[in-house]
Structure formats: C-alpha cells, structure tokens
PDB file of N, CA and C in Angstrom:
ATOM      1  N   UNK A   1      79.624-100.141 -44.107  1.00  0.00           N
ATOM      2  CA  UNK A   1      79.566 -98.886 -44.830  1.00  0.00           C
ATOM      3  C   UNK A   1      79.924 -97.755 -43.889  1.00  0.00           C
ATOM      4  N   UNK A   2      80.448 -96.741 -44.387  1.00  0.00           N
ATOM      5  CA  UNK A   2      80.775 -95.548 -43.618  1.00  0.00           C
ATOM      6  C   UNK A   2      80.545 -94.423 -44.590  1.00  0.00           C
ATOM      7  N   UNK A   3      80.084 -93.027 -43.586  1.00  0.00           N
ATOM      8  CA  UNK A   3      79.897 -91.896 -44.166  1.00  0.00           C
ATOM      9  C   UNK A   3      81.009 -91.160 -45.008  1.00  0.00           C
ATOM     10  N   UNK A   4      80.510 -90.735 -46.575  1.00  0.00           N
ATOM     11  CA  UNK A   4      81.518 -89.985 -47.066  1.00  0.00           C
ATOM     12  C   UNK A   4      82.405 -88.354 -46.627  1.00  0.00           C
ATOM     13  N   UNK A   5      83.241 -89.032 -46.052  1.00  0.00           N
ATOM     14  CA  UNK A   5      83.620 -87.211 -45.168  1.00  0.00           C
ATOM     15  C   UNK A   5      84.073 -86.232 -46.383  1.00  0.00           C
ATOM     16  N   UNK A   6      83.260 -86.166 -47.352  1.00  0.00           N
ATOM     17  CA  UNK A   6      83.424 -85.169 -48.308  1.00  0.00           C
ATOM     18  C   UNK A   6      81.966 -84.403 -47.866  1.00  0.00           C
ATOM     19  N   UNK A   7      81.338 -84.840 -47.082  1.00  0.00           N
ATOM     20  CA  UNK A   7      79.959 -84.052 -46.644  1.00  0.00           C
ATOM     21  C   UNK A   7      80.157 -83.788 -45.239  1.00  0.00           C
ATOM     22  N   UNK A   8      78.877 -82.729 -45.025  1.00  0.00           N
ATOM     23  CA  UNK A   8      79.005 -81.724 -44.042  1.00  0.00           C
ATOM     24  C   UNK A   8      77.559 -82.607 -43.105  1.00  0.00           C
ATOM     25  N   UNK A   9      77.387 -82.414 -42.124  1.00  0.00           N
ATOM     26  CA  UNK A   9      75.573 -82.788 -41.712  1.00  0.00           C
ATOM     27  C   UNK A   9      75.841 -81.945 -41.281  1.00  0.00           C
ATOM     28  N   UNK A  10      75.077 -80.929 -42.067  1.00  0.00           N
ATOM     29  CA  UNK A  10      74.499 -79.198 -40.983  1.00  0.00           C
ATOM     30  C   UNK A  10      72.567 -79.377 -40.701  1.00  0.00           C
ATOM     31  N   UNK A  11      72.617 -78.480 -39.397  1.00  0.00           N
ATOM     32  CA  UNK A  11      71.281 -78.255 -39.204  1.00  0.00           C
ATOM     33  C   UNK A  11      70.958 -76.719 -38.954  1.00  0.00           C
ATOM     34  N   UNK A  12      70.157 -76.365 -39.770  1.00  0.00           N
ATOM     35  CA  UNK A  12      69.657 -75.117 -39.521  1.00  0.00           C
ATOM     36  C   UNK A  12      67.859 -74.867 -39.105  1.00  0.00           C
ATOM     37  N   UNK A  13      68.364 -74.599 -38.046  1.00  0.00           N
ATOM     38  CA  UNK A  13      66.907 -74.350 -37.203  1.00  0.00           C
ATOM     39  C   UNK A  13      66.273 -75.712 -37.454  1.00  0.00           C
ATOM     40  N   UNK A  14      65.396 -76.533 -37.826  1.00  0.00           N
ATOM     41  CA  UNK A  14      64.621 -77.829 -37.860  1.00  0.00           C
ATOM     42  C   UNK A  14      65.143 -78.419 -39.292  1.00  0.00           C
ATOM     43  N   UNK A  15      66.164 -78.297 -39.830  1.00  0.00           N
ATOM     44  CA  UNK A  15      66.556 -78.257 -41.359  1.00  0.00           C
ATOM     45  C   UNK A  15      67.584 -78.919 -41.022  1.00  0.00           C
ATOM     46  N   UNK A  16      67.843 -80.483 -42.092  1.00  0.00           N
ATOM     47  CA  UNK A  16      68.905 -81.012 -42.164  1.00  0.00           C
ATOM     48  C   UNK A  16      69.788 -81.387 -43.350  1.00  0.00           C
ATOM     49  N   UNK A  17      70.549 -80.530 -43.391  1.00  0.00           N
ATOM     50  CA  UNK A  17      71.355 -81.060 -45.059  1.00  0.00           C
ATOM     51  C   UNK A  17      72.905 -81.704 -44.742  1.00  0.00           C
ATOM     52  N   UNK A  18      73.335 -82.463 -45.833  1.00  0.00           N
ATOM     53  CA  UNK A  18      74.837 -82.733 -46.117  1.00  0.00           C
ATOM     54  C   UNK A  18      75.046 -82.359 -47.452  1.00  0.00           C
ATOM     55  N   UNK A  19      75.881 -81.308 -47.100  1.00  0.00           N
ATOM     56  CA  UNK A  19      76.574 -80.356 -47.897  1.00  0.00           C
ATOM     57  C   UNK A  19      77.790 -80.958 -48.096  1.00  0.00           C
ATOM     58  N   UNK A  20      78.011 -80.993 -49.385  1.00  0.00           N
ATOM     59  CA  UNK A  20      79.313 -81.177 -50.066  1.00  0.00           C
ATOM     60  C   UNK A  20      80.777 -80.240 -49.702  1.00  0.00           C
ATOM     61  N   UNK A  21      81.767 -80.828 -49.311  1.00  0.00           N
ATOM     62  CA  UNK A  21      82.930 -79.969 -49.295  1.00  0.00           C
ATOM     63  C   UNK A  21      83.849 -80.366 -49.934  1.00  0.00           C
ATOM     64  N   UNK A  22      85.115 -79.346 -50.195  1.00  0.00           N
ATOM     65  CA  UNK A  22      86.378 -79.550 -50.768  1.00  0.00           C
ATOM     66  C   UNK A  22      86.378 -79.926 -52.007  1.00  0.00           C
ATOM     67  N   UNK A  23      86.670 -80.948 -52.879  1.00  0.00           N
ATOM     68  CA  UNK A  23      86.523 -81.282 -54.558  1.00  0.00           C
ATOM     69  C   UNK A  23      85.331 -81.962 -54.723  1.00  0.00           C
ATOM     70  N   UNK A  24      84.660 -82.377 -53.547  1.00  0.00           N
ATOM     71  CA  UNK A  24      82.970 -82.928 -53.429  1.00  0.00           C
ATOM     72  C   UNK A  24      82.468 -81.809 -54.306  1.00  0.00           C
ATOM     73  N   UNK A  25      82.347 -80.364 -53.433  1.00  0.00           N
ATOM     74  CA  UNK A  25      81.606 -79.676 -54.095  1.00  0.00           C
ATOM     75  C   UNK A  25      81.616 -78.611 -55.264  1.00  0.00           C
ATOM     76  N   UNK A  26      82.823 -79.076 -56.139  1.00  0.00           N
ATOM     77  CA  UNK A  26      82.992 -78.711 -57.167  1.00  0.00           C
ATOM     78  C   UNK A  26      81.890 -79.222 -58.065  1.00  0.00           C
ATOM     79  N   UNK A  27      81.592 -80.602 -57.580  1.00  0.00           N
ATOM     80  CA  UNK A  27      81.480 -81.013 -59.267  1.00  0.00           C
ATOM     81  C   UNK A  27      79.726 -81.853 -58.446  1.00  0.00           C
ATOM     82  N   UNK A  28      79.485 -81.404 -57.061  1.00  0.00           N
ATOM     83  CA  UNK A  28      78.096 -81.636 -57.190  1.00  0.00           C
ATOM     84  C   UNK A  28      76.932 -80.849 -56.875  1.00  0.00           C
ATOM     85  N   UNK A  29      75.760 -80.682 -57.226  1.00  0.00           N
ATOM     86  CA  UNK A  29      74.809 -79.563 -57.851  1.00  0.00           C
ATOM     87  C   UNK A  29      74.064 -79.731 -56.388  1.00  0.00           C
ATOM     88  N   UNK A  30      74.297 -78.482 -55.540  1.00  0.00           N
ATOM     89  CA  UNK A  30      73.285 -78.415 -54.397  1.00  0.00           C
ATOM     90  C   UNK A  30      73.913 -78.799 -53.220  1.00  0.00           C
ATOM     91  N   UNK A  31      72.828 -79.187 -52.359  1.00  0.00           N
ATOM     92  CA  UNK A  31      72.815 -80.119 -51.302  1.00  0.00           C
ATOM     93  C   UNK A  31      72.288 -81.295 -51.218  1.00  0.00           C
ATOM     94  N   UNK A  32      72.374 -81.923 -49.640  1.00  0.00           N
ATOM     95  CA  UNK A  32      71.231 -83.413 -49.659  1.00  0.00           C
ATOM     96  C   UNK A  32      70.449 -82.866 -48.644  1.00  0.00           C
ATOM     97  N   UNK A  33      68.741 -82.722 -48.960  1.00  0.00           N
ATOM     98  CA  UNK A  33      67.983 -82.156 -47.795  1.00  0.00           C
ATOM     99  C   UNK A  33      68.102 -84.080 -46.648  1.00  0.00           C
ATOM    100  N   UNK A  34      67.800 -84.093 -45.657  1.00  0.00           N
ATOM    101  CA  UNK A  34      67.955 -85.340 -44.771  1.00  0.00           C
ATOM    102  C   UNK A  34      67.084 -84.806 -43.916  1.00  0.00           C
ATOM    103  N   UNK A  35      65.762 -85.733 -43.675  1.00  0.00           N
ATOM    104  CA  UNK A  35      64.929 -85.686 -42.853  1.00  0.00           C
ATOM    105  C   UNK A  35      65.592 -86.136 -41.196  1.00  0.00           C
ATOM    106  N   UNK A  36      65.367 -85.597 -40.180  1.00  0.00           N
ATOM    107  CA  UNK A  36      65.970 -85.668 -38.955  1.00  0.00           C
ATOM    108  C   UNK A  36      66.673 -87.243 -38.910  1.00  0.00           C
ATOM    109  N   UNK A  37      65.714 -88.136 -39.172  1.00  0.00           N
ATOM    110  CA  UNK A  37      66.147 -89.503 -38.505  1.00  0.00           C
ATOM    111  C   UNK A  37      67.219 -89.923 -39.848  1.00  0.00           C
ATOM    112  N   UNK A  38      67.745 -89.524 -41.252  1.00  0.00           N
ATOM    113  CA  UNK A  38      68.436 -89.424 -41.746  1.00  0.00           C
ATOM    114  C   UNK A  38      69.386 -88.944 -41.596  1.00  0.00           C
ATOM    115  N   UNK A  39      69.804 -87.392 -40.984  1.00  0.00           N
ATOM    116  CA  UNK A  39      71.147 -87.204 -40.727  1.00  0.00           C
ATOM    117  C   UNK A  39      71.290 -88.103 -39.618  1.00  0.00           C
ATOM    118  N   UNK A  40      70.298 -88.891 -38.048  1.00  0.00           N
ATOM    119  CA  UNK A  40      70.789 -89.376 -37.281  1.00  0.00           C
ATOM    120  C   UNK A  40      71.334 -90.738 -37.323  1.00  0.00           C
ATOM    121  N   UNK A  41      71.227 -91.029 -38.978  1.00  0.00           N
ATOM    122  CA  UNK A  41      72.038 -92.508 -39.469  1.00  0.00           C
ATOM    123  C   UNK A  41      72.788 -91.750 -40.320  1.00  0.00           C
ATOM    124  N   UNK A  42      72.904 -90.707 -40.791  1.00  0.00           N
ATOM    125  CA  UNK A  42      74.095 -90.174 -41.143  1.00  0.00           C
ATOM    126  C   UNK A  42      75.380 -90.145 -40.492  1.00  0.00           C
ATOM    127  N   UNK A  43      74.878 -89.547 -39.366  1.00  0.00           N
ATOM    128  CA  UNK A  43      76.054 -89.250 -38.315  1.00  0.00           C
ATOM    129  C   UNK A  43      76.596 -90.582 -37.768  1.00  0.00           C
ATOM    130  N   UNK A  44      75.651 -91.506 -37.651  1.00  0.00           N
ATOM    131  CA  UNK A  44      75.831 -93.112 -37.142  1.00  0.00           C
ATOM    132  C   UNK A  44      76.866 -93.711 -37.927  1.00  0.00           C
ATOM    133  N   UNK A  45      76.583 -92.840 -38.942  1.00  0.00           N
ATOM    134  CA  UNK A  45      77.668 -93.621 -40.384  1.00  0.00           C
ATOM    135  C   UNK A  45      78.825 -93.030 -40.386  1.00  0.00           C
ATOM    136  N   UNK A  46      79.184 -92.057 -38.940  1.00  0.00           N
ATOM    137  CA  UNK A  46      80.849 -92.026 -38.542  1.00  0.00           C
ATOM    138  C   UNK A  46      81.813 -92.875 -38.509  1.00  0.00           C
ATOM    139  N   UNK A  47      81.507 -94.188 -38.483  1.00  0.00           N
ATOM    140  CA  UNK A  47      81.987 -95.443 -37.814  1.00  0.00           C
ATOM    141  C   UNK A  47      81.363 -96.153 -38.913  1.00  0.00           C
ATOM    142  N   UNK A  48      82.636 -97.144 -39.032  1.00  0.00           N
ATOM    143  CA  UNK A  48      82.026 -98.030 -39.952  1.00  0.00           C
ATOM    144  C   UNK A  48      80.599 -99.086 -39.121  1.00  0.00           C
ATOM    145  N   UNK A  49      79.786 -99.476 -40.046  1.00  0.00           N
ATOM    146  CA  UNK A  49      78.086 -99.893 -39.647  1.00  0.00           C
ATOM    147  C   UNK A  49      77.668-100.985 -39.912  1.00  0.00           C
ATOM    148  N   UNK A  50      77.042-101.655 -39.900  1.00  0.00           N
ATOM    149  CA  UNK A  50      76.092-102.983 -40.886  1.00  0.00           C
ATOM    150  C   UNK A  50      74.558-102.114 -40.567  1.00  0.00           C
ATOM    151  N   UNK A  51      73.797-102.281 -41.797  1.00  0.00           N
ATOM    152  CA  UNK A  51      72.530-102.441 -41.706  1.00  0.00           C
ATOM    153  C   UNK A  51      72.180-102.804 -40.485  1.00  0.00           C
ATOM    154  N   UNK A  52      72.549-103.887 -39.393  1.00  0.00           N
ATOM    155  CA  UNK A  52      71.839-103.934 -38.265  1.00  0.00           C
ATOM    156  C   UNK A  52      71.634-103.359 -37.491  1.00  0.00           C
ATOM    157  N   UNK A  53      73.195-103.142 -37.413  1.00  0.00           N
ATOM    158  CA  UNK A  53      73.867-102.042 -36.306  1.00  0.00           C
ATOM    159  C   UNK A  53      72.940-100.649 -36.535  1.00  0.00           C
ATOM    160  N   UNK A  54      72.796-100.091 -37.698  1.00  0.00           N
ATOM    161  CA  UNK A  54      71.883 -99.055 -37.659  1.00  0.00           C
ATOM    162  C   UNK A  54      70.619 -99.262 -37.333  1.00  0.00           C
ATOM    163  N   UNK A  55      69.538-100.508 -37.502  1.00  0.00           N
ATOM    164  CA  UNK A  55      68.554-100.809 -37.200  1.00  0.00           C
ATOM    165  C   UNK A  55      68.597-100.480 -35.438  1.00  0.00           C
ATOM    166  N   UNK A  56      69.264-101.593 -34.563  1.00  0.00           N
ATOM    167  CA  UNK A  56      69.705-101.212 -33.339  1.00  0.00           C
ATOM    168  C   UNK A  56      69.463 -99.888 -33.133  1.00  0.00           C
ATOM    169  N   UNK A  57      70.187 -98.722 -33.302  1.00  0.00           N
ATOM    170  CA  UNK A  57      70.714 -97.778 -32.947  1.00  0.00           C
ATOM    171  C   UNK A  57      69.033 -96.913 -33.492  1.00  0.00           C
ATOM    172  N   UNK A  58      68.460 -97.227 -34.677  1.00  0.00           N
ATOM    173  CA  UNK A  58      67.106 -96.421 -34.962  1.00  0.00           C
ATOM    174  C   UNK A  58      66.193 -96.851 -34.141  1.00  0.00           C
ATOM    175  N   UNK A  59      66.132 -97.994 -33.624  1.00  0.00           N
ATOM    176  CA  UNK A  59      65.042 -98.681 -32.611  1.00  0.00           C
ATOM    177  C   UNK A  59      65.154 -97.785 -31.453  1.00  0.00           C
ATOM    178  N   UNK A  60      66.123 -97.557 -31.002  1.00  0.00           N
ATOM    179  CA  UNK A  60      66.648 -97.586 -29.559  1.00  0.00           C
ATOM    180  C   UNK A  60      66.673 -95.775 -29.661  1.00  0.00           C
ATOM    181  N   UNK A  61      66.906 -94.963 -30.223  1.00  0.00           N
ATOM    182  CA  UNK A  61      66.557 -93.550 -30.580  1.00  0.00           C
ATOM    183  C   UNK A  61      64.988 -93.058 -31.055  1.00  0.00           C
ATOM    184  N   UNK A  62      64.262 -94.216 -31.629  1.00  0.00           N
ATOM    185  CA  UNK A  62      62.955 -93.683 -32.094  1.00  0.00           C
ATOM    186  C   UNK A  62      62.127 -94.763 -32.068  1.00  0.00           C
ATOM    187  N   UNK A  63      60.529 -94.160 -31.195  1.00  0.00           N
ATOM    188  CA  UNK A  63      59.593 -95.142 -31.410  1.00  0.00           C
ATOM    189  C   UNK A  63      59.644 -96.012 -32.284  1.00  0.00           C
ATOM    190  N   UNK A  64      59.813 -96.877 -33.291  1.00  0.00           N
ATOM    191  CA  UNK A  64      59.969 -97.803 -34.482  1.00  0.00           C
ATOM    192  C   UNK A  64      60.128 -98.944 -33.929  1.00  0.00           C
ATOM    193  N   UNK A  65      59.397-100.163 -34.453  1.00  0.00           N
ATOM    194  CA  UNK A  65      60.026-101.627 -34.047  1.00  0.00           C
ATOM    195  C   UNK A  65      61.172-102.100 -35.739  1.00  0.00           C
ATOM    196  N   UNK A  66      61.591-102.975 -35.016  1.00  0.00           N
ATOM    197  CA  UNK A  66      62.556-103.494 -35.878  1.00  0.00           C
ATOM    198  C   UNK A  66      62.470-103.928 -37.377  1.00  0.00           C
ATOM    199  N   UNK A  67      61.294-104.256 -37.415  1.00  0.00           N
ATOM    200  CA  UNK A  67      61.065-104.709 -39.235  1.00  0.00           C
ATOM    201  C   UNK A  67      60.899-103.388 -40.091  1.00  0.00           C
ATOM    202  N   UNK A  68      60.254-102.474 -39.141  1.00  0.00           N
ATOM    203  CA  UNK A  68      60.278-101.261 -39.797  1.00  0.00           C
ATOM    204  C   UNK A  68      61.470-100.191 -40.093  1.00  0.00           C
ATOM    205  N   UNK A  69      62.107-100.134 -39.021  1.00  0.00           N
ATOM    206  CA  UNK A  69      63.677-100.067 -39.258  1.00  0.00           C
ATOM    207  C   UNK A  69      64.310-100.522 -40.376  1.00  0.00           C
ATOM    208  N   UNK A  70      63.957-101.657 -40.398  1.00  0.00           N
ATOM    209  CA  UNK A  70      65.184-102.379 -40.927  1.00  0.00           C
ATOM    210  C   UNK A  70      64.617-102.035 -42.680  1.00  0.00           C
ATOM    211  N   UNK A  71      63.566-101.915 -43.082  1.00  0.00           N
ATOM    212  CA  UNK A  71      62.935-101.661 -44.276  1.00  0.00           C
ATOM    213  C   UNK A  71      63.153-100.509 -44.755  1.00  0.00           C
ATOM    214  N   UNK A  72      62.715 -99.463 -43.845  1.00  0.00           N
ATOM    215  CA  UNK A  72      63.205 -98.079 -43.842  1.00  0.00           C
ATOM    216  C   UNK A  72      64.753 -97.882 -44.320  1.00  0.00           C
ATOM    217  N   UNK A  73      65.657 -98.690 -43.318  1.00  0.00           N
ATOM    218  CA  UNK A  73      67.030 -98.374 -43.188  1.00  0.00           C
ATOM    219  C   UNK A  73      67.629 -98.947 -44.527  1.00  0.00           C
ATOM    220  N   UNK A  74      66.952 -99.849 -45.526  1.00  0.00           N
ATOM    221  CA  UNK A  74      67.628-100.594 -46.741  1.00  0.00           C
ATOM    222  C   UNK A  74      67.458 -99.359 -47.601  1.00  0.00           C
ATOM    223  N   UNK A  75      66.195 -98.643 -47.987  1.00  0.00           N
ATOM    224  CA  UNK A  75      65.899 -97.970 -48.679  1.00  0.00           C
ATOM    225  C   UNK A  75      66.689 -96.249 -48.406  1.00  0.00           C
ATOM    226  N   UNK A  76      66.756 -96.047 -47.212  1.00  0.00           N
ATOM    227  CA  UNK A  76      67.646 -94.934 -47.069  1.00  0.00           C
ATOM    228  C   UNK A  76      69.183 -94.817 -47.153  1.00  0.00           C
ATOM    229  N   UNK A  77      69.622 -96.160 -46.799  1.00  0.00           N
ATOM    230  CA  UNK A  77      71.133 -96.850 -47.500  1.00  0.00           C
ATOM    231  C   UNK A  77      71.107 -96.851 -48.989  1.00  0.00           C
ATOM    232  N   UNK A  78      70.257 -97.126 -49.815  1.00  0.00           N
ATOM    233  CA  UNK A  78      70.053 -97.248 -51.322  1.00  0.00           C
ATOM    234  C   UNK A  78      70.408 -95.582 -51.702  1.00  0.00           C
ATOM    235  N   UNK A  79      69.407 -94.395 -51.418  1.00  0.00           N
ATOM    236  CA  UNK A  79      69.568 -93.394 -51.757  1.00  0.00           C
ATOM    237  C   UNK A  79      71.010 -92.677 -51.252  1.00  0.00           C
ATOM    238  N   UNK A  80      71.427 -93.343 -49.905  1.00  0.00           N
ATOM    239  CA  UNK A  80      72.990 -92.385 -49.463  1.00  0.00           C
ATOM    240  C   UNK A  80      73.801 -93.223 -50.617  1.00  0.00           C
ATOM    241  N   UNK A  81      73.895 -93.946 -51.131  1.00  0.00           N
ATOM    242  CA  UNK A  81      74.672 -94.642 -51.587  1.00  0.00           C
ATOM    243  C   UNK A  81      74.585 -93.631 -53.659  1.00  0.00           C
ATOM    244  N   UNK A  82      73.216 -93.582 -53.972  1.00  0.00           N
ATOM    245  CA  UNK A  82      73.236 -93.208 -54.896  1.00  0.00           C
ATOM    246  C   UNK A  82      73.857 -91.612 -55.158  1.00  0.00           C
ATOM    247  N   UNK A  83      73.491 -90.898 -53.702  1.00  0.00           N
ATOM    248  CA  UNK A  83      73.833 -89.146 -53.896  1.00  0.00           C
ATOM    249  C   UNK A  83      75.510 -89.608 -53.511  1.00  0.00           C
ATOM    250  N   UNK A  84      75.601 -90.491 -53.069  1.00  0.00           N
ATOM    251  CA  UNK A  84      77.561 -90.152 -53.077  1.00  0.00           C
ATOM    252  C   UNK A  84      77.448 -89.969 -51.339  1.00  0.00           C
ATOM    253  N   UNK A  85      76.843 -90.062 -50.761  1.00  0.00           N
ATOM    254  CA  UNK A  85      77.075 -89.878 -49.285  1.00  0.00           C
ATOM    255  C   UNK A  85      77.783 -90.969 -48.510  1.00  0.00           C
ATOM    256  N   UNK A  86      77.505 -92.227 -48.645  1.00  0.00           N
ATOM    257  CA  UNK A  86      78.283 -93.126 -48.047  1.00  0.00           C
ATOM    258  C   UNK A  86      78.977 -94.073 -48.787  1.00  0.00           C
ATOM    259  N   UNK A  87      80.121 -94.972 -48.432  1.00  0.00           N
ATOM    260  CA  UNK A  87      80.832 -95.913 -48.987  1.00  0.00           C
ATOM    261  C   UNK A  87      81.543 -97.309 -48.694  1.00  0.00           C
ATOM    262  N   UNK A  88      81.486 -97.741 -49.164  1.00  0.00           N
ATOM    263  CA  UNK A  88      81.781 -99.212 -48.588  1.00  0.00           C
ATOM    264  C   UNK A  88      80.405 -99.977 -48.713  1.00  0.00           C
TER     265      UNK A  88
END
C-alpha cells in the first residue's frame, strides 16, 4: 500500500491533519485529524509498505512491542483506506 498524494500531512503546533489537495479537495468535506503516530505511518506510506514493514518501523520509533503494533497498525490501515488516504 502507498500514501494517496492527493493529501497533504500538515502539522500545526501539536496538530496533525491530511488535507486534501487539487480535485481531492473538491469533492471531500474537511480534513483527516491524525494522531502523531498516524501521520508517522502516514508519511511511512511514502513508499510503497506491507503491514510489517510498518509494524517494524512503529516498534523501532515508539515504545510498543510488536503484537500491539501490528493490531493497532490493521485497524489504522482499515480507516486510511476508508477516508481515501491510502491505496493499493
């Protein structure tokens, strides 16, 4: 999977959104608020990914062991997938 580059990851002051651009944000309502360790698998999702590969990369950036990662990381793949943020 890889990130939809029709979005922005902005941070303002402790605030993380992906903002829609170009014909993205014609036709979608708002932003995506993204809790820190969300835009930082956002941004991960520059490059195409596997679920593991992001597990890896959340372990190794944040206190978390791996089952928790990896549980976390299905369910936050489910929602990028539903707002239109990532593909593949």
């Amino acid at each position: 999977m890889i990130r939809n580059k029709n979005f922005e990851i902005v941070q303002v002051n402790n605030d993380y959104m992906a903002v829609p651009t170009g014909k993205t944000a014609a036709g979608y309502d708002g932003v995506v608020t993204l809790s820190e360790s969300g835009a930082f698998l956002l941004r991960a999702l520059d490059q195409e990914r596997t679920v593991d590969e992001l597990a890896d990369l959340l372990t190794a950036e944040y206190e978390v062991d791996r089952e928790t990662a990896l549980r976390d990381i299905t369910q936050i793949v489910k929602d990028f997938e539903r707002l239109g943020l990532i593909e593949g």
